[in-house]
N, C-alpha and C. Protein backbone atom coordinates (compact mmCIF):
# COMPACT_ATOMS: atom_id res chain seq x y z
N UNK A 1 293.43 55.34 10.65
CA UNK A 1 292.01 55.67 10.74
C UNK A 1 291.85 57.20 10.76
N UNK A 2 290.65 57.51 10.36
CA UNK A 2 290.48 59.32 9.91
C UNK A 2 290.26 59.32 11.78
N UNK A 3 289.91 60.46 11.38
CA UNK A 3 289.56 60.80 13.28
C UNK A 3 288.45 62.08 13.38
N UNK A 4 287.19 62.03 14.10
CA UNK A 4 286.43 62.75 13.60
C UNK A 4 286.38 63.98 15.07
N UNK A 5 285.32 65.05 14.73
CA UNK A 5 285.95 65.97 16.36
C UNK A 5 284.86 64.84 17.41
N UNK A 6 284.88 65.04 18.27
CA UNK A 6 284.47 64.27 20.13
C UNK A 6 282.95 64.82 20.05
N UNK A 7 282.41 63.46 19.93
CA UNK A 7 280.86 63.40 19.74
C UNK A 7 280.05 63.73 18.61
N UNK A 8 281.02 64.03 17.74
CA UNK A 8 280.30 64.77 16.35
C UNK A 8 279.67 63.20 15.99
N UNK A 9 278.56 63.72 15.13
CA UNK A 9 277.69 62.84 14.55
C UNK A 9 278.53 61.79 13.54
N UNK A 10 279.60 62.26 12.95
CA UNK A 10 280.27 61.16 12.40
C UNK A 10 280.89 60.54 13.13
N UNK A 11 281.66 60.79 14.31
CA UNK A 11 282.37 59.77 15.45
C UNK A 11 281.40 58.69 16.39
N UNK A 12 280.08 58.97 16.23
CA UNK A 12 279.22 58.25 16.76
C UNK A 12 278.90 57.34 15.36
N UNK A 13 278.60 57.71 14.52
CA UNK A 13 277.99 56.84 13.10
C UNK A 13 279.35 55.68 13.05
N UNK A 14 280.00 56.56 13.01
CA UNK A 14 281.38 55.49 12.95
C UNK A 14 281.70 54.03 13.71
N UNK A 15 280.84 54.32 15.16
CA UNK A 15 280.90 53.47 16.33
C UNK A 15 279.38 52.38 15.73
N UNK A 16 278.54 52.73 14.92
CA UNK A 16 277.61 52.43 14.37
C UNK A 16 278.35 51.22 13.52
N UNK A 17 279.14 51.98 12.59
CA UNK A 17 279.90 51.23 11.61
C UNK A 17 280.66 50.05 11.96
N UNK A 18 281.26 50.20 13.45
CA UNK A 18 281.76 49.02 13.87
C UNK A 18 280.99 47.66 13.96
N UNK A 19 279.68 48.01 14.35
CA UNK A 19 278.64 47.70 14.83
C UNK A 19 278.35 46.57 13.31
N UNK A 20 278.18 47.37 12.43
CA UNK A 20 278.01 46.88 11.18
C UNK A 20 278.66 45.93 10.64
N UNK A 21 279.75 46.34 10.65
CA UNK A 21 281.20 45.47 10.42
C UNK A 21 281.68 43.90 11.18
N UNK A 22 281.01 44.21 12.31
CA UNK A 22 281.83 43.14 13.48
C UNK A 22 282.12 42.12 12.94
N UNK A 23 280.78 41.78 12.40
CA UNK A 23 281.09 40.13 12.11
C UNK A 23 281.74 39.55 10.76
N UNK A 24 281.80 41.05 10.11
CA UNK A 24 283.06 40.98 8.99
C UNK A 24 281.93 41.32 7.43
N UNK A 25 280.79 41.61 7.57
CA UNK A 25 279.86 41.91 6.90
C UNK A 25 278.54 42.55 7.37
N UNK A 26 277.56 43.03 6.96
CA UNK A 26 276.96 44.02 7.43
C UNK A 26 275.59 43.37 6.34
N UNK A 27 274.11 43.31 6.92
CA UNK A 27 272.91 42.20 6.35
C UNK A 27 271.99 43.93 6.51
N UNK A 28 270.63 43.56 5.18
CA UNK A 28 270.25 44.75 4.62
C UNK A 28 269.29 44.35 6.60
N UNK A 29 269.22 43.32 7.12
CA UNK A 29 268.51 43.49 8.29
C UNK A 29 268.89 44.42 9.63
N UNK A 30 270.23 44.74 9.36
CA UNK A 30 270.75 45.70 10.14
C UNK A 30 270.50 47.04 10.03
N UNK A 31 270.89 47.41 8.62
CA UNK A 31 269.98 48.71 7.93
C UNK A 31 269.06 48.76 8.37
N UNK A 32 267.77 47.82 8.05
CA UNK A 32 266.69 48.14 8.13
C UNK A 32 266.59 48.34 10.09
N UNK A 33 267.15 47.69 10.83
CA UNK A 33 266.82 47.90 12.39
C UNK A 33 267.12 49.83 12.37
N UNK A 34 268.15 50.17 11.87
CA UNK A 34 268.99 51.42 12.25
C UNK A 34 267.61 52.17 12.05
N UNK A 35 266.82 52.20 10.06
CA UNK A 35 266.24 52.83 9.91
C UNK A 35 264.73 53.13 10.65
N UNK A 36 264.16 51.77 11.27
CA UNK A 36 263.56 51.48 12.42
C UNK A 36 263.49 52.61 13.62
N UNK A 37 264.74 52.68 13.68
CA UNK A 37 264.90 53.18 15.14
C UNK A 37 265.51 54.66 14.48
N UNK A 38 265.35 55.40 13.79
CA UNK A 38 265.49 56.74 13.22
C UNK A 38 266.79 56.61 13.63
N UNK A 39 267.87 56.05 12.87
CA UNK A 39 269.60 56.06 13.90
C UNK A 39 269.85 57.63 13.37
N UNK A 40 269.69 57.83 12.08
CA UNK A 40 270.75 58.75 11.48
C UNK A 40 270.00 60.25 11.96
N UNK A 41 268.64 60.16 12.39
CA UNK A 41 268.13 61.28 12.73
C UNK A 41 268.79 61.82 14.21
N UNK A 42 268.80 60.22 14.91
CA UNK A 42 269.15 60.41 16.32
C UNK A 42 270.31 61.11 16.78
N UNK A 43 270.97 61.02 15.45
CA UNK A 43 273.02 61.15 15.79
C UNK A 43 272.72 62.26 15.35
N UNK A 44 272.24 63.25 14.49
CA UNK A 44 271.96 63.84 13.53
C UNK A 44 273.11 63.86 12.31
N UNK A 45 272.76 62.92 11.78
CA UNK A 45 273.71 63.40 10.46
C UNK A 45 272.65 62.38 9.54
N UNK A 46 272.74 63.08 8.40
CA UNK A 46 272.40 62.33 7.05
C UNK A 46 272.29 61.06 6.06
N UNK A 47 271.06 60.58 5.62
CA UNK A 47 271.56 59.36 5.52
C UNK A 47 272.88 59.27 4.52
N UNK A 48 272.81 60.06 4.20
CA UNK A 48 274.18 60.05 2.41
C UNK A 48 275.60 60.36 3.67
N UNK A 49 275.34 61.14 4.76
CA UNK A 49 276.88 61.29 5.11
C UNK A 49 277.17 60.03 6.12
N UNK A 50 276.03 59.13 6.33
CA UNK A 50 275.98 57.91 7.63
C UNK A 50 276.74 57.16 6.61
N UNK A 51 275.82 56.91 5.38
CA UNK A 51 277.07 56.09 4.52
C UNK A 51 278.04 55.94 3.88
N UNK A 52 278.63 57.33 4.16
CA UNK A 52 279.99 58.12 3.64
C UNK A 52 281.19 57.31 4.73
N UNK A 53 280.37 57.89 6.35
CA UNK A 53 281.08 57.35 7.45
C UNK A 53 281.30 55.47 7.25
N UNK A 54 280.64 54.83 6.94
CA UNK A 54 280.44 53.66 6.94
C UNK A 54 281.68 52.82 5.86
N UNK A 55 281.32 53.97 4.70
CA UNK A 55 282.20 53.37 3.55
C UNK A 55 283.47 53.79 4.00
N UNK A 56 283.92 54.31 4.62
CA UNK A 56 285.09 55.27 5.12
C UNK A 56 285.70 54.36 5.86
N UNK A 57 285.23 54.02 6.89
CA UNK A 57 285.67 52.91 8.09
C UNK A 57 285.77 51.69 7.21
N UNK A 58 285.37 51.61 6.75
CA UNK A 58 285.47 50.34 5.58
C UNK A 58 286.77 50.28 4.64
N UNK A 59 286.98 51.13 4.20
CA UNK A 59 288.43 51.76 3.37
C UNK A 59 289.50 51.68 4.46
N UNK A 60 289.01 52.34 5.66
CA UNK A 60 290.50 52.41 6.77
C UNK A 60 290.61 50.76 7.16
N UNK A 61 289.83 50.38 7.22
CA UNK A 61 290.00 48.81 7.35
C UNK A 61 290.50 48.10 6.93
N UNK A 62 290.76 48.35 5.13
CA UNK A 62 291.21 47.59 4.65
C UNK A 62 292.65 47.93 4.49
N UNK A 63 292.82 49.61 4.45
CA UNK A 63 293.92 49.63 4.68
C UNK A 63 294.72 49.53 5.85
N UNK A 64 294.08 49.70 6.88
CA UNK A 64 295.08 49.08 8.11
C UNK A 64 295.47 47.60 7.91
N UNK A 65 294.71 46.76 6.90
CA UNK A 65 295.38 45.50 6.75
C UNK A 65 295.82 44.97 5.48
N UNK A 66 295.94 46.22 5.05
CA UNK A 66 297.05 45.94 3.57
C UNK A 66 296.01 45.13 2.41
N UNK A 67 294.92 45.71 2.55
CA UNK A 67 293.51 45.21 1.72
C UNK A 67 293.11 43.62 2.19
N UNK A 68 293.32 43.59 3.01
CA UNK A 68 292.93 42.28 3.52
C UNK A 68 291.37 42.01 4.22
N UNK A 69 290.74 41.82 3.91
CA UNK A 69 289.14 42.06 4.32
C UNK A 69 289.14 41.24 5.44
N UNK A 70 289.18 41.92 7.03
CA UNK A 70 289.04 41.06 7.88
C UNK A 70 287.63 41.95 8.37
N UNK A 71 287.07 42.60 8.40
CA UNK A 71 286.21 42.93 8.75
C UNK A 71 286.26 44.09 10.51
N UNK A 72 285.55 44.25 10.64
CA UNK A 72 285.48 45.02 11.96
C UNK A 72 285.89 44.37 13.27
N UNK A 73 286.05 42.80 13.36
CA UNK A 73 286.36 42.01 14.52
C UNK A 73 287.66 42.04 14.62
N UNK A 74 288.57 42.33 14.15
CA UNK A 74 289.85 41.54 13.69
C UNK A 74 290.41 43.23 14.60
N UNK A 75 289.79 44.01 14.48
CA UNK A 75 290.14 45.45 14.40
C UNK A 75 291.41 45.55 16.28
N UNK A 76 292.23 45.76 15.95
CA UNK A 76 293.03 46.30 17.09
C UNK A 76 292.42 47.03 18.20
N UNK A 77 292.89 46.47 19.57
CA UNK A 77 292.21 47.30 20.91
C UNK A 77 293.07 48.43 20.54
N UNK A 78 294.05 48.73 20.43
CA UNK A 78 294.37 50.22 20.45
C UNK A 78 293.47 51.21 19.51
N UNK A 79 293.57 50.79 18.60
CA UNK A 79 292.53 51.42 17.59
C UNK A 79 291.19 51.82 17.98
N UNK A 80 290.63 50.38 18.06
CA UNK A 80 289.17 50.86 18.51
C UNK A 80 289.02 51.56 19.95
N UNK A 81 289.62 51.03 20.87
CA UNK A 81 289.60 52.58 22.09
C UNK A 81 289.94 53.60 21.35
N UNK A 82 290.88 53.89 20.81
CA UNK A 82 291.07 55.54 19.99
C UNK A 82 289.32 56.11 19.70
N UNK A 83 289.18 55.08 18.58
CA UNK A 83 287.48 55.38 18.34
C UNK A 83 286.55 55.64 19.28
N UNK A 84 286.64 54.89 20.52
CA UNK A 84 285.50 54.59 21.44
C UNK A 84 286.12 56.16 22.00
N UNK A 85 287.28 56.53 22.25
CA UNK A 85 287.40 58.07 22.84
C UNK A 85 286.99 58.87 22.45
N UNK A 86 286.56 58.53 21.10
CA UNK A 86 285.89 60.16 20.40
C UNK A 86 284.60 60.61 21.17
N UNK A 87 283.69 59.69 21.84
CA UNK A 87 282.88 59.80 22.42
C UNK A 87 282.42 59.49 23.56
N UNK A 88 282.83 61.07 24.38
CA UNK A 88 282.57 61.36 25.95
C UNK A 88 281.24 62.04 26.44
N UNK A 89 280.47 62.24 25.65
CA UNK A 89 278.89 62.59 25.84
C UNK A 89 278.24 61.35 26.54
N UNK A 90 278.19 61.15 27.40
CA UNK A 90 277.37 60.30 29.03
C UNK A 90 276.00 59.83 27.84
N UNK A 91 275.02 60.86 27.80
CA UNK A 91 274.04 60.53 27.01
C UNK A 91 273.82 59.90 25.41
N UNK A 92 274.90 60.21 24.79
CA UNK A 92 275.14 60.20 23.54
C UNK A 92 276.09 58.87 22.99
N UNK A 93 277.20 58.00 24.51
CA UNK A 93 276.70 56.51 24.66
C UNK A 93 276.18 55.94 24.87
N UNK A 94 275.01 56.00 26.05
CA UNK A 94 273.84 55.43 25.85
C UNK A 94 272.76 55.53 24.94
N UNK A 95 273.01 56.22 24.04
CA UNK A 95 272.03 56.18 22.43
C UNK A 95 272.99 54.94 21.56
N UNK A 96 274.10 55.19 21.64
CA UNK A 96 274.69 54.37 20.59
C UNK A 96 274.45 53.19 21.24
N UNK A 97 275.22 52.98 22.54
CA UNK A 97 274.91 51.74 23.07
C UNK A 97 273.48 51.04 22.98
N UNK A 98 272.46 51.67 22.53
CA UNK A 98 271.07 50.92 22.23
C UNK A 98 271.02 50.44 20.78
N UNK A 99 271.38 51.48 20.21
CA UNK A 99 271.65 51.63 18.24
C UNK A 99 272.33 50.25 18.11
N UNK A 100 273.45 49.97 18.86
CA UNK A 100 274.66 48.72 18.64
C UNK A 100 274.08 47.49 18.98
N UNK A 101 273.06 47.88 20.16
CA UNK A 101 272.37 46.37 20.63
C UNK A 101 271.49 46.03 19.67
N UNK A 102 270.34 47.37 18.93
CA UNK A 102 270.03 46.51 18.14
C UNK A 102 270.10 46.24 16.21
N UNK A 103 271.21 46.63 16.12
CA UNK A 103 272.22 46.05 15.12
C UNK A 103 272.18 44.83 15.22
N UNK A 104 273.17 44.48 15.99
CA UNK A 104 273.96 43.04 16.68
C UNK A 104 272.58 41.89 17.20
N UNK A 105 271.62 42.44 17.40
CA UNK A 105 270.41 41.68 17.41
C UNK A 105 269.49 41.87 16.19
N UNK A 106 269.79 42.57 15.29
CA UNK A 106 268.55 42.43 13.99
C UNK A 106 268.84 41.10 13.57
N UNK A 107 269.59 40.19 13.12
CA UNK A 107 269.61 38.93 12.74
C UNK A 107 269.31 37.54 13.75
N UNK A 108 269.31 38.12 14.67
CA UNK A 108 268.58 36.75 15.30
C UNK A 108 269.82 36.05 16.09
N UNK A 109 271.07 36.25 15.59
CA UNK A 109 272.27 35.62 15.93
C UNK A 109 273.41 36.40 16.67
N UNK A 110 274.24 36.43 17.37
CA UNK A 110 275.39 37.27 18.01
C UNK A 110 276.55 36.84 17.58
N UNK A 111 277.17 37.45 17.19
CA UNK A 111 278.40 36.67 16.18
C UNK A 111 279.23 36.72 17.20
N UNK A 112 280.63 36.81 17.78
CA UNK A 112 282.04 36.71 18.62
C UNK A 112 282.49 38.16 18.24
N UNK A 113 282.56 38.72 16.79
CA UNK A 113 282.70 40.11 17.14
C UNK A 113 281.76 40.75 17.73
N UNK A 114 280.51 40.61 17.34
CA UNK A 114 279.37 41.77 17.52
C UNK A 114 279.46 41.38 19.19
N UNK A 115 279.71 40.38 19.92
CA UNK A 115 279.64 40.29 21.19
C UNK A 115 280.82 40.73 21.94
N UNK A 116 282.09 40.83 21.04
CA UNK A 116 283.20 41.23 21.77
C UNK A 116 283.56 42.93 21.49
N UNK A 117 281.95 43.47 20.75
CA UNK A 117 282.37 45.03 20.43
C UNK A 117 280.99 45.19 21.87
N UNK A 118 280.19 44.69 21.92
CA UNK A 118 279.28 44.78 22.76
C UNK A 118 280.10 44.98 24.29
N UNK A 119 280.78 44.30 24.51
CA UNK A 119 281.80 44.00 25.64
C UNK A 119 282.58 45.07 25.94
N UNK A 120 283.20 45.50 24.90
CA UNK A 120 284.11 46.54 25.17
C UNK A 120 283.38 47.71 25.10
N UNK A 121 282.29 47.88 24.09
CA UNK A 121 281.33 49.09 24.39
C UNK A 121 281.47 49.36 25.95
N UNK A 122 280.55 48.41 26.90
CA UNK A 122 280.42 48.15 27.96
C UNK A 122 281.44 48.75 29.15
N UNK A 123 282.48 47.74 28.96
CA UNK A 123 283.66 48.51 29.73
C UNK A 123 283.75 49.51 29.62
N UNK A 124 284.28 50.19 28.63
CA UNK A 124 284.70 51.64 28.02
C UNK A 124 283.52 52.38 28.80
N UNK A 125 282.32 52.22 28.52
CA UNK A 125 281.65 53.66 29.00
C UNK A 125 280.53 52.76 30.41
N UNK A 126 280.65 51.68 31.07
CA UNK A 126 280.07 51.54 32.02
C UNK A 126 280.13 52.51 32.87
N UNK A 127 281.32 53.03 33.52
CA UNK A 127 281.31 54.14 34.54
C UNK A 127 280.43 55.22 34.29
N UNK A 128 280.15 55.44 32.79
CA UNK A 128 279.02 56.82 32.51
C UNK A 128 277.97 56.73 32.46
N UNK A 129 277.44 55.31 32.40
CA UNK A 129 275.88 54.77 31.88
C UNK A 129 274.99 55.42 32.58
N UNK A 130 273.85 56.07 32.04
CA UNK A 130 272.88 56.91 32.48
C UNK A 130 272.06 56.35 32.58
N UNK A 131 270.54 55.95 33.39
CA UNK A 131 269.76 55.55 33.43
C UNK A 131 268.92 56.28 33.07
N UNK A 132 268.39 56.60 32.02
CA UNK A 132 267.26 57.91 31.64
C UNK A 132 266.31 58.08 32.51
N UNK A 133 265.71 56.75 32.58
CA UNK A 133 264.56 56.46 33.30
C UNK A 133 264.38 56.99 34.44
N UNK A 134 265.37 57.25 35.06
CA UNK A 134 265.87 57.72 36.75
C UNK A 134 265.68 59.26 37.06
N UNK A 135 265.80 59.95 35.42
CA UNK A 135 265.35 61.56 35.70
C UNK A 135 266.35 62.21 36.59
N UNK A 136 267.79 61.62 36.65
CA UNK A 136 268.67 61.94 36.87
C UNK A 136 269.42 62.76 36.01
């Protein structure tokens, strides 16, 4: 897998991409939630470089499995913690962590990946979760 610098807008898009991927395909209803919710403005990066990141993670995918299209679920815990480390910004997981929820909810359905990237989202950055609301 490429490796992007810690919090940059492509290491977050990327965590997007998982998002996309989970269930081993990615529905124009997911797009359309991201574009909904201004994702690519939020991260700041571009829509042409969001889908650079996207197609990218998509390529490392296939080559981590010897072109085998398993999709984003299949993806190794070592791996995806690597990924989930790129991003230690407190605030800047709780943006993604909303972006991912509603991905994984634009279709109406929760697939076993999109719920088992939801999960580990969770773990991984529970200890940082910010409550905005709190004005903390």
């Amino acid at each position: 897998m490429r490796t992007y610098p810690t919090n940059s807008p492509e290491a977050a898009s990327r965590v997007l991409a998982m998002a996309l991927l989970a269930d081993g395909h990615f529905a124009s209803v997911e797009l359309n939630a991201l574009d909904t919710l201004q994702a690519t403005e939020r991260l700041g990066i571009s829509d042409t470089a969001f889908k650079e990141v996207v197609a990218g993670f998509a390529q490392d995918l296939l080559l981590a499995t010897h072109t085998e299209w398993t999709g984003a679920d299949r993806m190794d815990s070592a791996t995806r913690q690597a990924l989930l480390a790129e991003i230690t910004d407190p605030y800047l997981q709780n943006d993604i962590q909303s972006l991912v929820h509603a991905v994984v909810m634009a279709d109406g359905h929760l697939a076993d990946g999109e719920a088992e990237l939801v999960d580990t989202l969770w773990t991984r950055w529970q200890g940082q979760h910010i409550d905005i609301g709190s004005g903390s």
